[in-house]
C-alpha atoms as a PDB file:
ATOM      1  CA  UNK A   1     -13.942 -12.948  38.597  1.00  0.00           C
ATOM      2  CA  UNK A   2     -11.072 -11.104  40.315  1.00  0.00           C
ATOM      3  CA  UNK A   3      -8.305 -13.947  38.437  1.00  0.00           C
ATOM      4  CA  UNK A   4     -10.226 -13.269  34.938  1.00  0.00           C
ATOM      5  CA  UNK A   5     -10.143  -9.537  35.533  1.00  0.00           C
ATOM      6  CA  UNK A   6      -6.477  -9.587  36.487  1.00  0.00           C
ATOM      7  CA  UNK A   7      -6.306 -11.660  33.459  1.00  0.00           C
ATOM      8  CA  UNK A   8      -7.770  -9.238  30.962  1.00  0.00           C
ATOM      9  CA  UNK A   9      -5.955  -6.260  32.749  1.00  0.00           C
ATOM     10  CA  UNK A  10      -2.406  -7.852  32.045  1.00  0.00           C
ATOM     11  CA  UNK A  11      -3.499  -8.799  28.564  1.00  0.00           C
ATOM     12  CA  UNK A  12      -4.501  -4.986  27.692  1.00  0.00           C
ATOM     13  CA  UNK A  13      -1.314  -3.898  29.072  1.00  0.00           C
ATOM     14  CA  UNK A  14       0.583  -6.141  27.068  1.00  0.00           C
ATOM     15  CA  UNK A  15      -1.176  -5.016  24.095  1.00  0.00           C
ATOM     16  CA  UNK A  16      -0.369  -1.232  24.738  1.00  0.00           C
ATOM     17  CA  UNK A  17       3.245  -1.943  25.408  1.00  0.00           C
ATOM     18  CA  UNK A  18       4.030  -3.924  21.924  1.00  0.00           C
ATOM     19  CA  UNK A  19       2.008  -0.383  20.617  1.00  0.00           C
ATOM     20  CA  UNK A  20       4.124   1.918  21.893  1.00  0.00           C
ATOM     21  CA  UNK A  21       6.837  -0.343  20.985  1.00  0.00           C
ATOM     22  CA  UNK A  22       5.927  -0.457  17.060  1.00  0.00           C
ATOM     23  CA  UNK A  23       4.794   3.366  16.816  1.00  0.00           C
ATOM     24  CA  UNK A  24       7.665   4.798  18.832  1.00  0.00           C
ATOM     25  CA  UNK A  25       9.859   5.231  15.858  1.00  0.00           C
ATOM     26  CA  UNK A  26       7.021   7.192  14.240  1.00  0.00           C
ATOM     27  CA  UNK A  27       6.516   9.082  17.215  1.00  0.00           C
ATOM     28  CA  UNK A  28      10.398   9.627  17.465  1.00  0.00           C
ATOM     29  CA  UNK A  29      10.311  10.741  13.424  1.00  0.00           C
ATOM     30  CA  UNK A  30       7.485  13.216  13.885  1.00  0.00           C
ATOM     31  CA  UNK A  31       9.269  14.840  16.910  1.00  0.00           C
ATOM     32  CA  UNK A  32      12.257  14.886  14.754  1.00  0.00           C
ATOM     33  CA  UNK A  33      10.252  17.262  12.367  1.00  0.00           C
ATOM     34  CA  UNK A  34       9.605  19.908  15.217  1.00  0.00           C
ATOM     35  CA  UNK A  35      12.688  19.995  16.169  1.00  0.00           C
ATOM     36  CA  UNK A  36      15.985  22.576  15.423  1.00  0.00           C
ATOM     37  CA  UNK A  37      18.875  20.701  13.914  1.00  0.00           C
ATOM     38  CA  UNK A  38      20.523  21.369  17.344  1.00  0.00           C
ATOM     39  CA  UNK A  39      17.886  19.721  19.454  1.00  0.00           C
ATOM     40  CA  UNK A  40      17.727  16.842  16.745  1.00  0.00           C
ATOM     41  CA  UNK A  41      21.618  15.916  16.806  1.00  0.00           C
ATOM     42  CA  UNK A  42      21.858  16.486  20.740  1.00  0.00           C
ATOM     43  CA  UNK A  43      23.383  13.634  22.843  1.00  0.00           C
ATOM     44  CA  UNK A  44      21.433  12.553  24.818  1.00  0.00           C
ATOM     45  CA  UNK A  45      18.227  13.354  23.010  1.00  0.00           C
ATOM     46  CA  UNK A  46      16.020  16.485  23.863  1.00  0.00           C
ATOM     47  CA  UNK A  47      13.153  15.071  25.428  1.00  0.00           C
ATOM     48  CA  UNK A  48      11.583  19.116  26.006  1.00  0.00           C
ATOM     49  CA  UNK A  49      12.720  21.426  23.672  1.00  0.00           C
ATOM     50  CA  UNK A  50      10.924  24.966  21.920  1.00  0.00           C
ATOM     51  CA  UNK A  51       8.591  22.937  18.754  1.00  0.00           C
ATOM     52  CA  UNK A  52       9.226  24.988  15.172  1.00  0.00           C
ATOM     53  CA  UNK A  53       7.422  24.594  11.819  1.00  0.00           C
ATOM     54  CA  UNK A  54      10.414  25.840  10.135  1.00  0.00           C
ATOM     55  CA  UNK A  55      11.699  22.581   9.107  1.00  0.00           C
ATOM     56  CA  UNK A  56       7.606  22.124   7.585  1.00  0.00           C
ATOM     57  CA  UNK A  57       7.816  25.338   5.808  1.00  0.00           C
ATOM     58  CA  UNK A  58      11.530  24.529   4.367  1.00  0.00           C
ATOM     59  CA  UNK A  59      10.147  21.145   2.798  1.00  0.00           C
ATOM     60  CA  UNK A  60       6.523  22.503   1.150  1.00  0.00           C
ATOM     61  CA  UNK A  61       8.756  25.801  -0.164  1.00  0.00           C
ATOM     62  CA  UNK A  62      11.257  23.659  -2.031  1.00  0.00           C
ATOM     63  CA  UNK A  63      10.140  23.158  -5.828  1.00  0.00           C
ATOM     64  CA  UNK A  64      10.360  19.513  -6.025  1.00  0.00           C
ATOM     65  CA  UNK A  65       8.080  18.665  -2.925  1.00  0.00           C
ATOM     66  CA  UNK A  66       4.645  19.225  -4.506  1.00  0.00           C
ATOM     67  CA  UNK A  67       5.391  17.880  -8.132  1.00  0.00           C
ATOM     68  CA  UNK A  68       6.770  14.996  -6.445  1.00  0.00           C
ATOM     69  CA  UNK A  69       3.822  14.561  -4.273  1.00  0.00           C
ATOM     70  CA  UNK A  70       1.156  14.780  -7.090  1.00  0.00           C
ATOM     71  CA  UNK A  71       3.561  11.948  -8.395  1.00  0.00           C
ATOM     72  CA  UNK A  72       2.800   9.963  -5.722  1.00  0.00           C
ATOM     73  CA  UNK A  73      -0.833  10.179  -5.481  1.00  0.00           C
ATOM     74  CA  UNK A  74      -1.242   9.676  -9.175  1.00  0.00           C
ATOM     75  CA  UNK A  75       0.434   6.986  -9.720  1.00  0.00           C
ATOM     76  CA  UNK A  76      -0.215   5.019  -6.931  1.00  0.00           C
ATOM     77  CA  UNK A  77      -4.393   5.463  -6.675  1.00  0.00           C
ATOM     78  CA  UNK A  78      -4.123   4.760 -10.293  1.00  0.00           C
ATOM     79  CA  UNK A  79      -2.122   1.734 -10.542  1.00  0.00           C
ATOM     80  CA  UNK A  80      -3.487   0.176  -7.550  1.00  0.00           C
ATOM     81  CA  UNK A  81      -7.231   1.140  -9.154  1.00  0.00           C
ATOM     82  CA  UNK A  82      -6.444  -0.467 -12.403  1.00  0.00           C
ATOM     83  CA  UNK A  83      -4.891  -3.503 -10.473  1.00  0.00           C
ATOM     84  CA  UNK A  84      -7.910  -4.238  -8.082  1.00  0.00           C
ATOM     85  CA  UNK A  85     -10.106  -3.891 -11.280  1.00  0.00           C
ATOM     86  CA  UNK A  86      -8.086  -6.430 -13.025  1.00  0.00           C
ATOM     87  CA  UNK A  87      -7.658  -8.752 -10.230  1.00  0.00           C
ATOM     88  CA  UNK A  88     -11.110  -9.078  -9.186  1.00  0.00           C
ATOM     89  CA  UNK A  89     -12.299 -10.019 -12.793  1.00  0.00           C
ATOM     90  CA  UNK A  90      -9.750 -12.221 -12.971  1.00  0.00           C
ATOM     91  CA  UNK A  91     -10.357 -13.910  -9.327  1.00  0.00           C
ATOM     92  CA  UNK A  92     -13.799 -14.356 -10.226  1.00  0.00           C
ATOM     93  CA  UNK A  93     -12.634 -16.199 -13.065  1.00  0.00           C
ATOM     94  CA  UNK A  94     -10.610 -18.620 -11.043  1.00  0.00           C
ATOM     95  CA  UNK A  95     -13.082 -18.717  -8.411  1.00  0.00           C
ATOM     96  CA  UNK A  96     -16.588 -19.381 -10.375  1.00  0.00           C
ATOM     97  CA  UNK A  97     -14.897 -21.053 -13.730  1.00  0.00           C
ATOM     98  CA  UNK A  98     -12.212 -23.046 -13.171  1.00  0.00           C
ATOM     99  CA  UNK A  99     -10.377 -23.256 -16.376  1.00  0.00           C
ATOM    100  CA  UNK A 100      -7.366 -25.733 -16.710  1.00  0.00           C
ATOM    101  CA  UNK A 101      -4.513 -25.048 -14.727  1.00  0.00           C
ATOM    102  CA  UNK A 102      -6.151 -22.755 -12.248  1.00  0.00           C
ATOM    103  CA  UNK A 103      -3.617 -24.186  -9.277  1.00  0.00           C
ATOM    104  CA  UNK A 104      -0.418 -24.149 -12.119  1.00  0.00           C
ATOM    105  CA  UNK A 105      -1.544 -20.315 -12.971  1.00  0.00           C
ATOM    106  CA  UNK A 106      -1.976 -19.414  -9.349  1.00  0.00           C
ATOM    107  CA  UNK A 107       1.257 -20.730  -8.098  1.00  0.00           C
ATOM    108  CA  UNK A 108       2.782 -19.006 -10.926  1.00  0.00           C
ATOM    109  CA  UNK A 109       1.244 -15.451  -9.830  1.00  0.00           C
ATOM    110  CA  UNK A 110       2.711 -16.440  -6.675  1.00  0.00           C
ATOM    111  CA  UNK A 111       6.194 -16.809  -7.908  1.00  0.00           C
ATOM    112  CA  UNK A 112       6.081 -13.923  -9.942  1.00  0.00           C
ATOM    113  CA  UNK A 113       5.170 -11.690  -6.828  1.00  0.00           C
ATOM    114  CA  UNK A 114       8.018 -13.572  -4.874  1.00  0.00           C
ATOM    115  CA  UNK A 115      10.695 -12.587  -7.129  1.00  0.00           C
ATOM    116  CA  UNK A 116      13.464 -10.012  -5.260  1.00  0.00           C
ATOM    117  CA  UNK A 117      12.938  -6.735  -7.070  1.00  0.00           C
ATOM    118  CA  UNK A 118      16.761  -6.402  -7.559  1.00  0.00           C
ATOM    119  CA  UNK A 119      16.417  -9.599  -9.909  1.00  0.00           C
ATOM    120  CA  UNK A 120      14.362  -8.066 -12.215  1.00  0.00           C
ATOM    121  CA  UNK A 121      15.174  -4.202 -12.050  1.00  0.00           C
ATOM    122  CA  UNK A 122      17.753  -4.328 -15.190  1.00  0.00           C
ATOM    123  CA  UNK A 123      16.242  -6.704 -17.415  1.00  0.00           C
ATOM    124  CA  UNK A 124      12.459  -4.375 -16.747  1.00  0.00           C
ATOM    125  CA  UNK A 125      15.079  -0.925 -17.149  1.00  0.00           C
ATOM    126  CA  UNK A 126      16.304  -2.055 -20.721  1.00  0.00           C
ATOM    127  CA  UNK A 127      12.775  -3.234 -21.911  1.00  0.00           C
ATOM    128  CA  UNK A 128      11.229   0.556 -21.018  1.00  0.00           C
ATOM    129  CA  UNK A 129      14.489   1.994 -22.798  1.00  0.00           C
ATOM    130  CA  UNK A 130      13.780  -0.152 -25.712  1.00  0.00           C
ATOM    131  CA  UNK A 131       9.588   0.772 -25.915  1.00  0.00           C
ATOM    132  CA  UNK A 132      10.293   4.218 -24.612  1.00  0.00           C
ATOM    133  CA  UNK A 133       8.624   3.745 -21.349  1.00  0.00           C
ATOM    134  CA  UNK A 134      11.031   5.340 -19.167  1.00  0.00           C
ATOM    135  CA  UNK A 135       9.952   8.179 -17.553  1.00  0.00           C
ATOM    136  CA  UNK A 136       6.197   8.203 -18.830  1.00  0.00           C
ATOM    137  CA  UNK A 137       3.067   8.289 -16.832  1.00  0.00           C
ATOM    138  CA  UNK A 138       1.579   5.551 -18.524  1.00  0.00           C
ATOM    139  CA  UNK A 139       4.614   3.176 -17.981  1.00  0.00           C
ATOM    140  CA  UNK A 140       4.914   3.834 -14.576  1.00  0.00           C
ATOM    141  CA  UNK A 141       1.562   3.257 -13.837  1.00  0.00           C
ATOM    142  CA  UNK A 142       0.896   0.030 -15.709  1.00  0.00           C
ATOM    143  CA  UNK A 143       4.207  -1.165 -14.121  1.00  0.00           C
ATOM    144  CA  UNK A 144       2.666  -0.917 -10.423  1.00  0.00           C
ATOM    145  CA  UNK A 145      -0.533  -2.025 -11.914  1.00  0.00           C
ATOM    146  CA  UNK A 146       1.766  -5.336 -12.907  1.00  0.00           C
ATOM    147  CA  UNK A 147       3.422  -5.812  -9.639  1.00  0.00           C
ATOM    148  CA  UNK A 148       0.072  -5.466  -7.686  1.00  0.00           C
ATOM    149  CA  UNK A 149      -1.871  -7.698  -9.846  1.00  0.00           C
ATOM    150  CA  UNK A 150      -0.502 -11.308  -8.673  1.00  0.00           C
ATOM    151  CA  UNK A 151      -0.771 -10.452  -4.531  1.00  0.00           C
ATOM    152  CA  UNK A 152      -4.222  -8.929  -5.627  1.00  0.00           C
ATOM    153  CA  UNK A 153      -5.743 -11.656  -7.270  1.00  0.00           C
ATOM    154  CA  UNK A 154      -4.372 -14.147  -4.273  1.00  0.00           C
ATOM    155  CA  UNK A 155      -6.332 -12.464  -2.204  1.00  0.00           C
ATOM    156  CA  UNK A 156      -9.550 -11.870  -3.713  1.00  0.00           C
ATOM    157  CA  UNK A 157     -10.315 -15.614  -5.014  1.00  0.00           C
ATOM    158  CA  UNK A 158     -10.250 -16.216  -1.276  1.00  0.00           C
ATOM    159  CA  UNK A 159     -12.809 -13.466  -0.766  1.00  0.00           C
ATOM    160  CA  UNK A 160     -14.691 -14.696  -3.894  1.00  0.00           C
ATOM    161  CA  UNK A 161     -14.379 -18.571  -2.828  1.00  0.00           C
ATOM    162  CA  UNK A 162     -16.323 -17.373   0.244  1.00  0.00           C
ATOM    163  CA  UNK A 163     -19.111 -16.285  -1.460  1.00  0.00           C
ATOM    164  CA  UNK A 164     -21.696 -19.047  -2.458  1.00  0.00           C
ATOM    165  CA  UNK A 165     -22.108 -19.929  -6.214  1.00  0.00           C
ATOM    166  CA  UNK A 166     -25.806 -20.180  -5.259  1.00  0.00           C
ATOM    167  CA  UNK A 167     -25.668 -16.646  -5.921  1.00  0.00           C
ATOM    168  CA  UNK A 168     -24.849 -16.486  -9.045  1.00  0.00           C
ATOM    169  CA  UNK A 169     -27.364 -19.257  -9.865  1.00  0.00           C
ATOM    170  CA  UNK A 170     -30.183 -17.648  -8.166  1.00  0.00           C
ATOM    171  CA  UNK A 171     -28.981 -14.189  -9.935  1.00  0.00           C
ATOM    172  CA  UNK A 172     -28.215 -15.638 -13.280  1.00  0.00           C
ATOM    173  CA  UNK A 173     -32.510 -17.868 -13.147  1.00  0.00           C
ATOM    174  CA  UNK A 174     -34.158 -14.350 -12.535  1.00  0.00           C
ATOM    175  CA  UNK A 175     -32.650 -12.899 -15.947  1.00  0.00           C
ATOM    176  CA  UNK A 176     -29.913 -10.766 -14.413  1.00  0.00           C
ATOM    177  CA  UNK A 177     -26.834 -11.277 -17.211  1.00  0.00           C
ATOM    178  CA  UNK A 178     -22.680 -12.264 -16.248  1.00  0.00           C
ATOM    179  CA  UNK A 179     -21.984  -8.570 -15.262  1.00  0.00           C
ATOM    180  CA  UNK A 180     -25.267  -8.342 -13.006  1.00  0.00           C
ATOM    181  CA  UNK A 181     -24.254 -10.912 -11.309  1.00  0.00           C
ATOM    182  CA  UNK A 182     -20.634  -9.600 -11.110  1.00  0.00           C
ATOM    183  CA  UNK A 183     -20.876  -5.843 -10.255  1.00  0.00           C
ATOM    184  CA  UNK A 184     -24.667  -6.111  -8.382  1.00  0.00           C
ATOM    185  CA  UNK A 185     -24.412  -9.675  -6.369  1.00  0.00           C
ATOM    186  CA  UNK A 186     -20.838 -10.209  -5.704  1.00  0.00           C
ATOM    187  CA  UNK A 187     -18.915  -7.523  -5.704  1.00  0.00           C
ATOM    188  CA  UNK A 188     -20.646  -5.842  -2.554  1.00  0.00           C
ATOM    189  CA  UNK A 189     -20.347  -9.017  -0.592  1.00  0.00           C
ATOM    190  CA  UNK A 190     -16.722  -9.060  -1.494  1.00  0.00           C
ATOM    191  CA  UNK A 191     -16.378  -5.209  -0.875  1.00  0.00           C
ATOM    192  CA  UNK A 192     -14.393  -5.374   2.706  1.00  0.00           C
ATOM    193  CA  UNK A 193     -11.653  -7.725   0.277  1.00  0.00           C
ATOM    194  CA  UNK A 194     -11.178  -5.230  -1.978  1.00  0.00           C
ATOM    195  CA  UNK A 195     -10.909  -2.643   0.125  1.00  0.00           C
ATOM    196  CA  UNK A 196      -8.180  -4.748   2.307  1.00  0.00           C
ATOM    197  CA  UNK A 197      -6.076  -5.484  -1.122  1.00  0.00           C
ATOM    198  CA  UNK A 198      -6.279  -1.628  -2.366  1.00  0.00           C
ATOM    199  CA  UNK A 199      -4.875  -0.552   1.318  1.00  0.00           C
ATOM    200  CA  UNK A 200      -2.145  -3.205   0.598  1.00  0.00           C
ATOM    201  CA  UNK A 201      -1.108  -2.480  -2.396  1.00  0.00           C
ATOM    202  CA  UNK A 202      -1.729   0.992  -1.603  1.00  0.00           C
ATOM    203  CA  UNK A 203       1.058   0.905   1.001  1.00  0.00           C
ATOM    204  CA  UNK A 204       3.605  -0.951  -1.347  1.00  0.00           C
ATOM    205  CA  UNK A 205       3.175   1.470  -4.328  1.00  0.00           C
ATOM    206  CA  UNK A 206       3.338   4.497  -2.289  1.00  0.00           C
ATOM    207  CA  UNK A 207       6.750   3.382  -0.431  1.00  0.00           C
ATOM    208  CA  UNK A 208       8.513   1.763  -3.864  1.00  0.00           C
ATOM    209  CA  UNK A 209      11.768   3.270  -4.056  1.00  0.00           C
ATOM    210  CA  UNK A 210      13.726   1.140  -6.585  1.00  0.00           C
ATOM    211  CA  UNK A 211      11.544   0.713  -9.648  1.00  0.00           C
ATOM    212  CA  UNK A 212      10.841   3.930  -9.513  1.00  0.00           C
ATOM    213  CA  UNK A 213      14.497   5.130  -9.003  1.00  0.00           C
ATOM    214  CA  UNK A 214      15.492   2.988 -12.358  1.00  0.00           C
ATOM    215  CA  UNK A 215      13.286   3.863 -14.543  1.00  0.00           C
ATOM    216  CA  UNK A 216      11.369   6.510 -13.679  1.00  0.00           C
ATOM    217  CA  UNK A 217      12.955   9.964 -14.104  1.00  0.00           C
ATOM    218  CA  UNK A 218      12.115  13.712 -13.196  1.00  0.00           C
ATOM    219  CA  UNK A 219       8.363  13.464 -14.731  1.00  0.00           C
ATOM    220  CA  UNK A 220       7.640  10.843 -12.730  1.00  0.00           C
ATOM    221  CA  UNK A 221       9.546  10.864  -9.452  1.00  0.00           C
ATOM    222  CA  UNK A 222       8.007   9.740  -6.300  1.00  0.00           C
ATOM    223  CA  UNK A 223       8.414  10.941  -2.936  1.00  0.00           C
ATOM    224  CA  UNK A 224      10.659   7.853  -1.711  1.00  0.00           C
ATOM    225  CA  UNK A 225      13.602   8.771  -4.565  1.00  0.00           C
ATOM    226  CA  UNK A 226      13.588  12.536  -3.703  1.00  0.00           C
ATOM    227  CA  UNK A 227      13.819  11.449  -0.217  1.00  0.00           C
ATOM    228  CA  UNK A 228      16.799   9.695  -1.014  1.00  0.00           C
ATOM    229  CA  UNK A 229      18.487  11.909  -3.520  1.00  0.00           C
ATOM    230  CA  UNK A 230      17.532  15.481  -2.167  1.00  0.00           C
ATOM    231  CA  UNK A 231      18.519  14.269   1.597  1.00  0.00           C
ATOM    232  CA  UNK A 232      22.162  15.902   1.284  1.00  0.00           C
ATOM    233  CA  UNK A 233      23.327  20.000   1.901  1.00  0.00           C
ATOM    234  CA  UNK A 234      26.827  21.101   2.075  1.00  0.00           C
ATOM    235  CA  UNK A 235      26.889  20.516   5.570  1.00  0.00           C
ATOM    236  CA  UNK A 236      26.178  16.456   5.058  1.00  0.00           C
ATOM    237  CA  UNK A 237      22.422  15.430   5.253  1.00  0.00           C
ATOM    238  CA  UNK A 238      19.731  17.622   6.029  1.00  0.00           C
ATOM    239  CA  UNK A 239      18.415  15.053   8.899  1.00  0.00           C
ATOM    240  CA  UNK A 240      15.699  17.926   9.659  1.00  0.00           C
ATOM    241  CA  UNK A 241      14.367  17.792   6.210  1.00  0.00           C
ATOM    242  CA  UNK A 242      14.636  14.199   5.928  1.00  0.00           C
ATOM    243  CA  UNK A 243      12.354  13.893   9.705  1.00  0.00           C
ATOM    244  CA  UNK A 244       9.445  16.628   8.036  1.00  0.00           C
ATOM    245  CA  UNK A 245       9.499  14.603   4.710  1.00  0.00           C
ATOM    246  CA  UNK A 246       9.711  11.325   6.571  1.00  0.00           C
ATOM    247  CA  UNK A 247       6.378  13.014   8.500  1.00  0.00           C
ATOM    248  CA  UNK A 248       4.646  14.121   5.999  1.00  0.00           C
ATOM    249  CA  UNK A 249       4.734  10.895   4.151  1.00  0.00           C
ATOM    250  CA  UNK A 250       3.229   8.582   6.231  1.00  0.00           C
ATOM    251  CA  UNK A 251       0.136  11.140   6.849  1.00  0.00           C
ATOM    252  CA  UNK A 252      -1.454   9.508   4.007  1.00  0.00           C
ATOM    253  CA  UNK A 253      -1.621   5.763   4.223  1.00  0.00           C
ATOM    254  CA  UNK A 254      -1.855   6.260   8.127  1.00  0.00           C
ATOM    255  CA  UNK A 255      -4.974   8.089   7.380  1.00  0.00           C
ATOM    256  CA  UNK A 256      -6.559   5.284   4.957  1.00  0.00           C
ATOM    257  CA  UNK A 257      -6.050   2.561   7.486  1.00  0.00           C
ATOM    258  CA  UNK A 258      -7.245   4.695  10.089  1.00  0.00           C
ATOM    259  CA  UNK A 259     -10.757   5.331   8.053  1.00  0.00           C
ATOM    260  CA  UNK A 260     -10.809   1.841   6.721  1.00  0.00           C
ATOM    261  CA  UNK A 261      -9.712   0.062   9.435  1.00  0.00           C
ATOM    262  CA  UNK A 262     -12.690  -1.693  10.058  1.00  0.00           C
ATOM    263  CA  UNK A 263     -13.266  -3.315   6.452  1.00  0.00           C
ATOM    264  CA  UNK A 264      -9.963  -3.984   6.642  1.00  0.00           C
ATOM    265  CA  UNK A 265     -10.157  -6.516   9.701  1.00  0.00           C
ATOM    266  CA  UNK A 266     -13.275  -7.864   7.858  1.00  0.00           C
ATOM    267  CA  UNK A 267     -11.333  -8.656   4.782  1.00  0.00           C
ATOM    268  CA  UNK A 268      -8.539 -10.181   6.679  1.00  0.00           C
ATOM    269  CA  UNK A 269     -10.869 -13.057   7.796  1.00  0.00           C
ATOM    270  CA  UNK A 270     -13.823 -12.539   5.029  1.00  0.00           C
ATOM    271  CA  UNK A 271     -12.661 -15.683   2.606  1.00  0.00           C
ATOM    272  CA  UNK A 272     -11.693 -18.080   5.440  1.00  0.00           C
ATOM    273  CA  UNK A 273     -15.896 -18.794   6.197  1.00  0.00           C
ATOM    274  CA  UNK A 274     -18.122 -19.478   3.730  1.00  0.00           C
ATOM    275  CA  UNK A 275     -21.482 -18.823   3.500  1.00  0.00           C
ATOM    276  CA  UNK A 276     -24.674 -20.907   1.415  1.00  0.00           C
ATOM    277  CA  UNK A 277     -27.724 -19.253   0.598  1.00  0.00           C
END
């Protein structure tokens, strides 16, 4: 008992050390955002230094910060919405189906979702130039919607694989009809999946810098491109903005895993067992 306590008392400590390890640059970030620009450029660093909110209240009373937060939350809830929506239709239809091709379509989604953004960013620029998509809501938004889609759909036919076709059957004999079965049988048995692919798209979308620096513009400007173009003052850069922004950022999808962190573990594992009713 006294080797298998031992045991599990080095194993917990190990745990908390690669912990600290991955969350001490957030923890070093936030204390950047409480700190003077003195106390944040000091060698060696300032372990105890007098916390301000100045630094807070310079970022939230600059005009850009809350148009180009609303940005953010638009048109990442919405594209990642519109992509689950899409993707889970479309798994089911891989998953229950079958039609020809199903592996040829699925590797393809794959590759597509593979592809280095910096491969693709001019030929994608000159179509929205050429449709007049640059800079619009609805471009921007069906464009994440696009780039979500393939990873989505990968990971909900797993989800949707796990779930018995008996189900269906036994749904579809006592005169429910295709979306019955769809929207009442499966997709709450599938719910900890979706919830695990909108948190991971989630967390793409709302970091994107690139797409969104090409062809997006001042409507539609995310957080991650003013971080990156509003980062410099006379001085040089304004490391004490860039530490509240930086702060402020990550609140958000910190806070979603935190609340959903439980259905995400479940939908993690959910399509690797399958069940029969």
């Amino acid at each position: 008992m006294r080797r298998g306590g031992c045991a599990q008392t080095i194993y917990h400590a190990a745990l908390w050390l690669v912990a600290i390890i991955f969350f001490a640059p957030v923890l070093w970030v936030a204390l950047a955002a409480i700190k003077t620009k003195e106390d944040l450029l000091a060698v060696p660093p300032k372990w105890i230094f007098a916390p301000t909110i100045a630094n807070i209240v310079d970022m939230v009373s600059r005009p850009n910060f809350w148009p180009y937060l609303r940005n953010s939350f638009i048109i990442a809830t919405s594209a990642v919405v519109i992509a689950i929506v899409v993707s889970f239709l479309a798994a089911y239809c891989f998953s229950r189906f079958k039609p020809r091709g199903t592996n040829f379509l699925m590797f393809l989604l794959l590759s597509m979702r593979m592809v280095p953004a910096a491969a693709v960013v001019v030929p994608v620029y000159m179509m929205y130039v050429a449709f007049g998509w640059k800079d619009t809501w609805p471009g921007m938004i069906l464009f994440y919607a696009m780039f979500s889609i393939p990873f989505s759909v990968w990971i909900l036919k797993g989800f949707v694989d796990g779930v018995s076709p008996r189900y269906d059957e036994t749904g579809l004999i006592n005169g429910g009809s295709r979306l019955h079965v769809l929207f009442r049988v499966i997709l709450p048995q599938v719910q900890p999946g979706l919830i695990a692919a909108f948190i991971f798209n989630l967390v793409f979308v709302w970091n994107e810098f690139l797409f969104n620096y090409f062809i997006g513009g001042r409507t539609t400007t995310m957080i991650p491109v003013s971080l990156a173009t509003d980062m410099y003052a006379q001085a040089g850069i304004d490391w004490t903005f860039v530490a509240a922004l930086s702060t402020v950022y990550m609140l958000p999808p910190m806070a979603v895993v935190f609340f959903f962190q439980r259905y995400l573990l479940i939908g993690m594992t959910f399509g690797t067992v399958r069940g029969e009713v």
